[in-house]
Protein backbone atom coordinates (compact mmCIF):
# COMPACT_ATOMS: atom_id res chain seq x y z
CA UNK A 1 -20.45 12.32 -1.87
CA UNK A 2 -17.03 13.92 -3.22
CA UNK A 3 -17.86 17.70 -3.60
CA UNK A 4 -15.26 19.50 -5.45
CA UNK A 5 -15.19 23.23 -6.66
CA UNK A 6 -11.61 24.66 -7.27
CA UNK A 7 -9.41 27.57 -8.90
CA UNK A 8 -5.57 27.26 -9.18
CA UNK A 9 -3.25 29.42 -11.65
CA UNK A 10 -0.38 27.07 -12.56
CA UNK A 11 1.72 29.33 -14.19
CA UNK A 12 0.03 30.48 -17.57
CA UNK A 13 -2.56 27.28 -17.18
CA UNK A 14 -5.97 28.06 -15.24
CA UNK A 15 -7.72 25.14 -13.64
CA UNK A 16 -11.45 25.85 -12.86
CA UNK A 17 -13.38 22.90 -11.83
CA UNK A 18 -16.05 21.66 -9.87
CA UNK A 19 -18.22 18.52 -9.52
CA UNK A 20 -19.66 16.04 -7.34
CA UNK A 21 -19.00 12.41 -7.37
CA UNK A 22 -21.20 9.40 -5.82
CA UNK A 23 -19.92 7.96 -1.89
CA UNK A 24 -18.98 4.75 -2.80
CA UNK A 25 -18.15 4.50 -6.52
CA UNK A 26 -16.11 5.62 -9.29
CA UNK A 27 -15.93 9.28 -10.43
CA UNK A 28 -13.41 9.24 -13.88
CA UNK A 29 -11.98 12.37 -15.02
CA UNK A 30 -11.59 12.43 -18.44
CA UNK A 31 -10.13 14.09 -21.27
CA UNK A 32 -6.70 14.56 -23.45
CA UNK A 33 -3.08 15.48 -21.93
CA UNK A 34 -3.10 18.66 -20.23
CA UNK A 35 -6.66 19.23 -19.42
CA UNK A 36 -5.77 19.42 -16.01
CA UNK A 37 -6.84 16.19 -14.74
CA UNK A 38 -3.15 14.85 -12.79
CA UNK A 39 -3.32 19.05 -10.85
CA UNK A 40 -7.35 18.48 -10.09
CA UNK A 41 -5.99 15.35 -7.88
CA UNK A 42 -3.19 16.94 -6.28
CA UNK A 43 -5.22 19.72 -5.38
CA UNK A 44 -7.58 17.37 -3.83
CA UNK A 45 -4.84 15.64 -2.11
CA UNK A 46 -3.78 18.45 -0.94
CA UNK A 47 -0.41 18.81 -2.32
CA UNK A 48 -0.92 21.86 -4.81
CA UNK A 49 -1.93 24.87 -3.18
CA UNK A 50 -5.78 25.86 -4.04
CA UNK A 51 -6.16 29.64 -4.82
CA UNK A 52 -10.18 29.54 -3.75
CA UNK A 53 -13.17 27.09 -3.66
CA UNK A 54 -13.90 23.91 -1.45
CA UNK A 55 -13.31 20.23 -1.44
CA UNK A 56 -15.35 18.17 1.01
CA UNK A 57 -15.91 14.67 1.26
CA UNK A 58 -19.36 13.54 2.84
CA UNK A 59 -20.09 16.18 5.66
CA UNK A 60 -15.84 16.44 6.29
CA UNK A 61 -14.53 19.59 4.66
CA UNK A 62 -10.69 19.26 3.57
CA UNK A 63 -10.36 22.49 1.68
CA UNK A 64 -12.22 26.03 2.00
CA UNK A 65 -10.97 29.46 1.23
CA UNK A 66 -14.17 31.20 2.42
CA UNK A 67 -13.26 29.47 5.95
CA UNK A 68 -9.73 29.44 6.10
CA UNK A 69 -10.29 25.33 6.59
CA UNK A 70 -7.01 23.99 4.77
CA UNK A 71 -6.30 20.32 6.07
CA UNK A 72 -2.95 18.93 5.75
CA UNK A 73 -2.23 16.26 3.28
CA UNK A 74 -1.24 13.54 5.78
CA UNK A 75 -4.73 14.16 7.56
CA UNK A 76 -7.14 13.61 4.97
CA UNK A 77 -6.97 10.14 4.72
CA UNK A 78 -6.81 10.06 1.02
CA UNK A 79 -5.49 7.03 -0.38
CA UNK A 80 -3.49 7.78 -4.29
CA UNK A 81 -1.75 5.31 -6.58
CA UNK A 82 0.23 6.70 -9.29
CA UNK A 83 0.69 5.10 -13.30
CA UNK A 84 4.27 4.03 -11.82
CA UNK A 85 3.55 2.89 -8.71
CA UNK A 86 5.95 4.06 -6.76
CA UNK A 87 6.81 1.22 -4.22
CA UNK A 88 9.86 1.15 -2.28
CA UNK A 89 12.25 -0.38 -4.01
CA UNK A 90 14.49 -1.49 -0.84
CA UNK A 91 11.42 -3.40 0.80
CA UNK A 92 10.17 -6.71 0.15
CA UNK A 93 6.13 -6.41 -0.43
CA UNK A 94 4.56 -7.23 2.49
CA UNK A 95 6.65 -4.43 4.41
CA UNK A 96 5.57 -2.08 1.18
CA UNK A 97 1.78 -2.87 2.06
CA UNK A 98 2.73 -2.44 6.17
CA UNK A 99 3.79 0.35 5.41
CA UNK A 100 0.51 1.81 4.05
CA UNK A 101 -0.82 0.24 7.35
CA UNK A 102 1.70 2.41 10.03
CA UNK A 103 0.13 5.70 7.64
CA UNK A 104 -3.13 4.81 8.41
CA UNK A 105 -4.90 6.93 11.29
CA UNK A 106 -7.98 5.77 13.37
CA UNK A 107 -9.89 2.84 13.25
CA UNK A 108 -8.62 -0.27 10.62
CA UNK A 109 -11.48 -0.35 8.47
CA UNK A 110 -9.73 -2.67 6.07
CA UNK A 111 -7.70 -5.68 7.33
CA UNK A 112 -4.72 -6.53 5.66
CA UNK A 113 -5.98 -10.46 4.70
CA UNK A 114 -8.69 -9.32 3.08
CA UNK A 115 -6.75 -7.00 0.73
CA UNK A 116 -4.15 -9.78 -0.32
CA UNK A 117 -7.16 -11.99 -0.46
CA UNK A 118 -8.76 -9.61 -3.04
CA UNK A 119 -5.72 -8.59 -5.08
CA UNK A 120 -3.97 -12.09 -4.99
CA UNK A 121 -0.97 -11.23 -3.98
CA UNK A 122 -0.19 -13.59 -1.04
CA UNK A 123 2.39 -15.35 -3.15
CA UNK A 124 3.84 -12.10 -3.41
CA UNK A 125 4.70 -11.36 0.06
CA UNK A 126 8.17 -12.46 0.13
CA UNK A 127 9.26 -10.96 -3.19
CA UNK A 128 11.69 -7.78 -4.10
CA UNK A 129 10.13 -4.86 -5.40
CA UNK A 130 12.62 -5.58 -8.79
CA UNK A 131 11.09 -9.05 -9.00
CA UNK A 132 7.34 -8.02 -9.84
CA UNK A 133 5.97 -7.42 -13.25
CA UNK A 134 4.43 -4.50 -14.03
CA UNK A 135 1.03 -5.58 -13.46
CA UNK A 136 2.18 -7.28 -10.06
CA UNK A 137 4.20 -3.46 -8.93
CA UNK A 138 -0.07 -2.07 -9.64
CA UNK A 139 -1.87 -4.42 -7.68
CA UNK A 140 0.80 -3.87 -4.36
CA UNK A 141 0.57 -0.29 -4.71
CA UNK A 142 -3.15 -0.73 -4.90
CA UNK A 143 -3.21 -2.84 -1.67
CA UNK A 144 -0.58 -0.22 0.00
CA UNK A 145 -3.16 2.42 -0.60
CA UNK A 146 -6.10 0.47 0.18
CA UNK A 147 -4.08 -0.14 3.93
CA UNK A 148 -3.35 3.11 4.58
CA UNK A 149 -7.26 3.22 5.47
CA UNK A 150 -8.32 6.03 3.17
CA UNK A 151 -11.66 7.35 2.61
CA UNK A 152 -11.22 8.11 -0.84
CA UNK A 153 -8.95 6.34 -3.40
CA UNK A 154 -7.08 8.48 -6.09
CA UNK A 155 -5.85 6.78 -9.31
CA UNK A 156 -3.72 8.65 -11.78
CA UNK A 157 -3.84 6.72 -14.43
CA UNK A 158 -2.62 3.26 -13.34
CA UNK A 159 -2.88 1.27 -16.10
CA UNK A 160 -0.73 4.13 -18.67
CA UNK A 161 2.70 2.06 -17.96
CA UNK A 162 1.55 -1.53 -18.79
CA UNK A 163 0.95 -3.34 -22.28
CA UNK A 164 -2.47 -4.52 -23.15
CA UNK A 165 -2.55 -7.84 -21.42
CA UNK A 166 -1.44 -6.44 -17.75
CA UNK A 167 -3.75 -3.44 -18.23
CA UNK A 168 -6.96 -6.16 -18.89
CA UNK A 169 -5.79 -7.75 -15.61
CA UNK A 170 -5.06 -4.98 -13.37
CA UNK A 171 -8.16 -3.56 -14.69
CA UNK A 172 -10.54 -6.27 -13.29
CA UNK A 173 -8.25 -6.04 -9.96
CA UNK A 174 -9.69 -2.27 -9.80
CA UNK A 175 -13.57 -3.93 -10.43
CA UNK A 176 -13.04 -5.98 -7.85
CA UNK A 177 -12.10 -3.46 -5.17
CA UNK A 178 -15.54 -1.29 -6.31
CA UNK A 179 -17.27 -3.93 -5.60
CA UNK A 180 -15.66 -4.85 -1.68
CA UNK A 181 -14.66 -1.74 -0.52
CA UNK A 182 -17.17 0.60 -1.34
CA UNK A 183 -15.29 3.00 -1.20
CA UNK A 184 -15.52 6.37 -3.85
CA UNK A 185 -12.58 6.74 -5.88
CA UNK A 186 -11.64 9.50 -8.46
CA UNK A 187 -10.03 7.96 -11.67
CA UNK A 188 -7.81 9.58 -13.99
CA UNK A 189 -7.60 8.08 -18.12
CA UNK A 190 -7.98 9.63 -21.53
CA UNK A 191 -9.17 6.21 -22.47
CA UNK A 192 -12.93 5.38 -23.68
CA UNK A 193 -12.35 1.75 -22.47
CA UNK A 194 -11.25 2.27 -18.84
CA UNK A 195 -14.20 5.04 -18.43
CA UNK A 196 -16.76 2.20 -20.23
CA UNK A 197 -15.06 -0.43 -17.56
CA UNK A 198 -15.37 1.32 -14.13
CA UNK A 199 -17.03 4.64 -14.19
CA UNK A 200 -20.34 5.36 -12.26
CA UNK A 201 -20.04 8.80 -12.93
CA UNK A 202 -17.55 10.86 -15.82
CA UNK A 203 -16.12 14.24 -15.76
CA UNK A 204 -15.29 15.68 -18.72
CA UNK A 205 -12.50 18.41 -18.71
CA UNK A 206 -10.44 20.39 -21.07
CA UNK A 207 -8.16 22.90 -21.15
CA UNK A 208 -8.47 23.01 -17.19
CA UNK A 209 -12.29 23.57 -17.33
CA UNK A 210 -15.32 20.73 -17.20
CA UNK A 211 -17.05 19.98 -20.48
CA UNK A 212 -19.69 17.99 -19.37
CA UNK A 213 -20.57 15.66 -16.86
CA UNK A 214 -23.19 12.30 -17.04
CA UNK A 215 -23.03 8.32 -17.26
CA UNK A 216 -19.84 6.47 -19.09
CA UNK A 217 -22.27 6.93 -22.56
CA UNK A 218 -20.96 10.48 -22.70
CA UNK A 219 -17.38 8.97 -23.87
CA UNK A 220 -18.62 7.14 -26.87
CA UNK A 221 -15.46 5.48 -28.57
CA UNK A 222 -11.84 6.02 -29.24
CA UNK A 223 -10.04 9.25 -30.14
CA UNK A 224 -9.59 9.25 -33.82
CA UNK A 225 -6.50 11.67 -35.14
CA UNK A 226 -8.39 13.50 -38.55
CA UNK A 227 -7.02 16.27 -40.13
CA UNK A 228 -9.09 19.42 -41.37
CA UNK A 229 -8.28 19.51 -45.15
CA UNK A 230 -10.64 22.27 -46.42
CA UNK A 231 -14.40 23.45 -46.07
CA UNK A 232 -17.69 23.80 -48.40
CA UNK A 233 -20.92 25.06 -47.78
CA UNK A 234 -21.83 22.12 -45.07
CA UNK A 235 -18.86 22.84 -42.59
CA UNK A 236 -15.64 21.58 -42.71
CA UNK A 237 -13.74 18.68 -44.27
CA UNK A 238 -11.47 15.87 -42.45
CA UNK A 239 -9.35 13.78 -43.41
CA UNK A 240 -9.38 10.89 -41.54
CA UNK A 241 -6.77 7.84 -41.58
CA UNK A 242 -8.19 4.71 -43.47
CA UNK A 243 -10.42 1.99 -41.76
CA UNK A 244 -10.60 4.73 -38.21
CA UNK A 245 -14.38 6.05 -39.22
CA UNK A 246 -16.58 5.22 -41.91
CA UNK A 247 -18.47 7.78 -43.96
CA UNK A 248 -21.64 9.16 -41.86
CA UNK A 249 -19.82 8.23 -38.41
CA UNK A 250 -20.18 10.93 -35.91
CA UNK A 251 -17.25 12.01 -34.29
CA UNK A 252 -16.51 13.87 -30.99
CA UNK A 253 -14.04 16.67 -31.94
CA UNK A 254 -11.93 18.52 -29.10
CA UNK A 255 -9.81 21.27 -30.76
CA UNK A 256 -6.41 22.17 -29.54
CA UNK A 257 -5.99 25.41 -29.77
């Protein structure tokens, strides 16, 4: 299980979380830009400083101010891919996925066949960083994480850079390594589709604080843009753009304040 309470002041933003995610599968955090869900990662990475609270994962405390337990980034065997991947760009793609492999620490858990194998990227191996589609740049970075031999995945947002057709296959790619790895992973998106596709578990946050927490059913559909264009005696009146809601649809409202 992922426990996770935290507090850290990022210059006039507050982040205040805390939740608990299942051991082997997918926690999503959830919710519009600047919610806080990118600095809840890094502080569970361990590369933003944590003013007070505790990350553990299982019985293995990372993080604990009441303690003074603080353990580096490089030990905690945390696995992250990031919505650009971030692949070295002077290295074909097998020595990008070695190199996840020569990061790893203790026992090889997860062999390095088996992740090509699942990702399909054996026809890959030989290729330049600059040669891979979008989609293609995902799934290595995915299998360079996966090799490092991490004990819990991070995704921030790794479908936001592709179009529609790479994010559909990249997508079942991510499905694919729930179901052989077992491994829990925390998920970053603000979209209602991913969440539907992969999450076991959702955390809802705004403005640096959790909303709610449940099942995938608390994200119920898309975010519709509607504009507040007056009130009467039942509440207040949107305007909503043509064909997004028809009359009597309930609607989820976060306000921006």
């Amino acid at each position: 299980m992922i426990s996770v309470a935290i507090h850290r002041t990022l210059g006039a933003f507050d982040l205040d979380v805390a939740f608990e995610g299942p051991a082997d599968g997918v926690t999503v955090l959830f919710g519009p830009s600047g919610a806080g869900k990118s600095a809840t990662l890094a502080a569970i990475a361990g590369s933003g400083a944590i003013d007070r609270g505790h990350v553990a994962l299982g019985s293995r405390v990372l993080f604990d101010s009441a303690t003074r337990v603080n353990v580096p980034q490089r030990a905690r065997r945390i696995g992250w891919v990031f919505q650009d991947a971030r692949l070295f760009p002077h290295l074909r793609v097998e020595a990008n996925l070695r190199y996840g492999m020569r990061r790893a620490s203790g026992v090889q858990r997860i062999d390095f066949d088996h992740v090509v194998g699942v990702l399909d990227i054996g026809h890959l191996l030989r290729r330049g960083v600059r040669d891979l589609s979008g989609g293609e740049r995902q799934r290595v970075a995915l299998g360079r994480a996966l090799l490092s031999q991490p004990e819990l995945l991070l995704l921030d947002e790794p479908l936001a850079a592709l179009d529609g057709g790479r994010k559909a296959e990249v997508l079942a790619y991510i499905k694919r390594l729930k179901a052989d790895f077992a491994l829990p992973m925390l998920y970053v998106t603000h979209s209602p589709d991913e969440v539907h596709a992969v999450a076991d578990h959702v955390v809802m946050l705004d403005q640096g604080r959790v909303v709610t927490t449940g099942p995938s059913t608390i994200v119920r559909g898309a975010r519709i843009c509607a504009k507040i264009v007056g009130h009467d005696e039942h509440g207040v009146l949107l305007r909503v753009p043509h064909g997004e809601a028809a009359p009597g649809t309930m609607l989820d409202l976060i306000v921006d304040r």
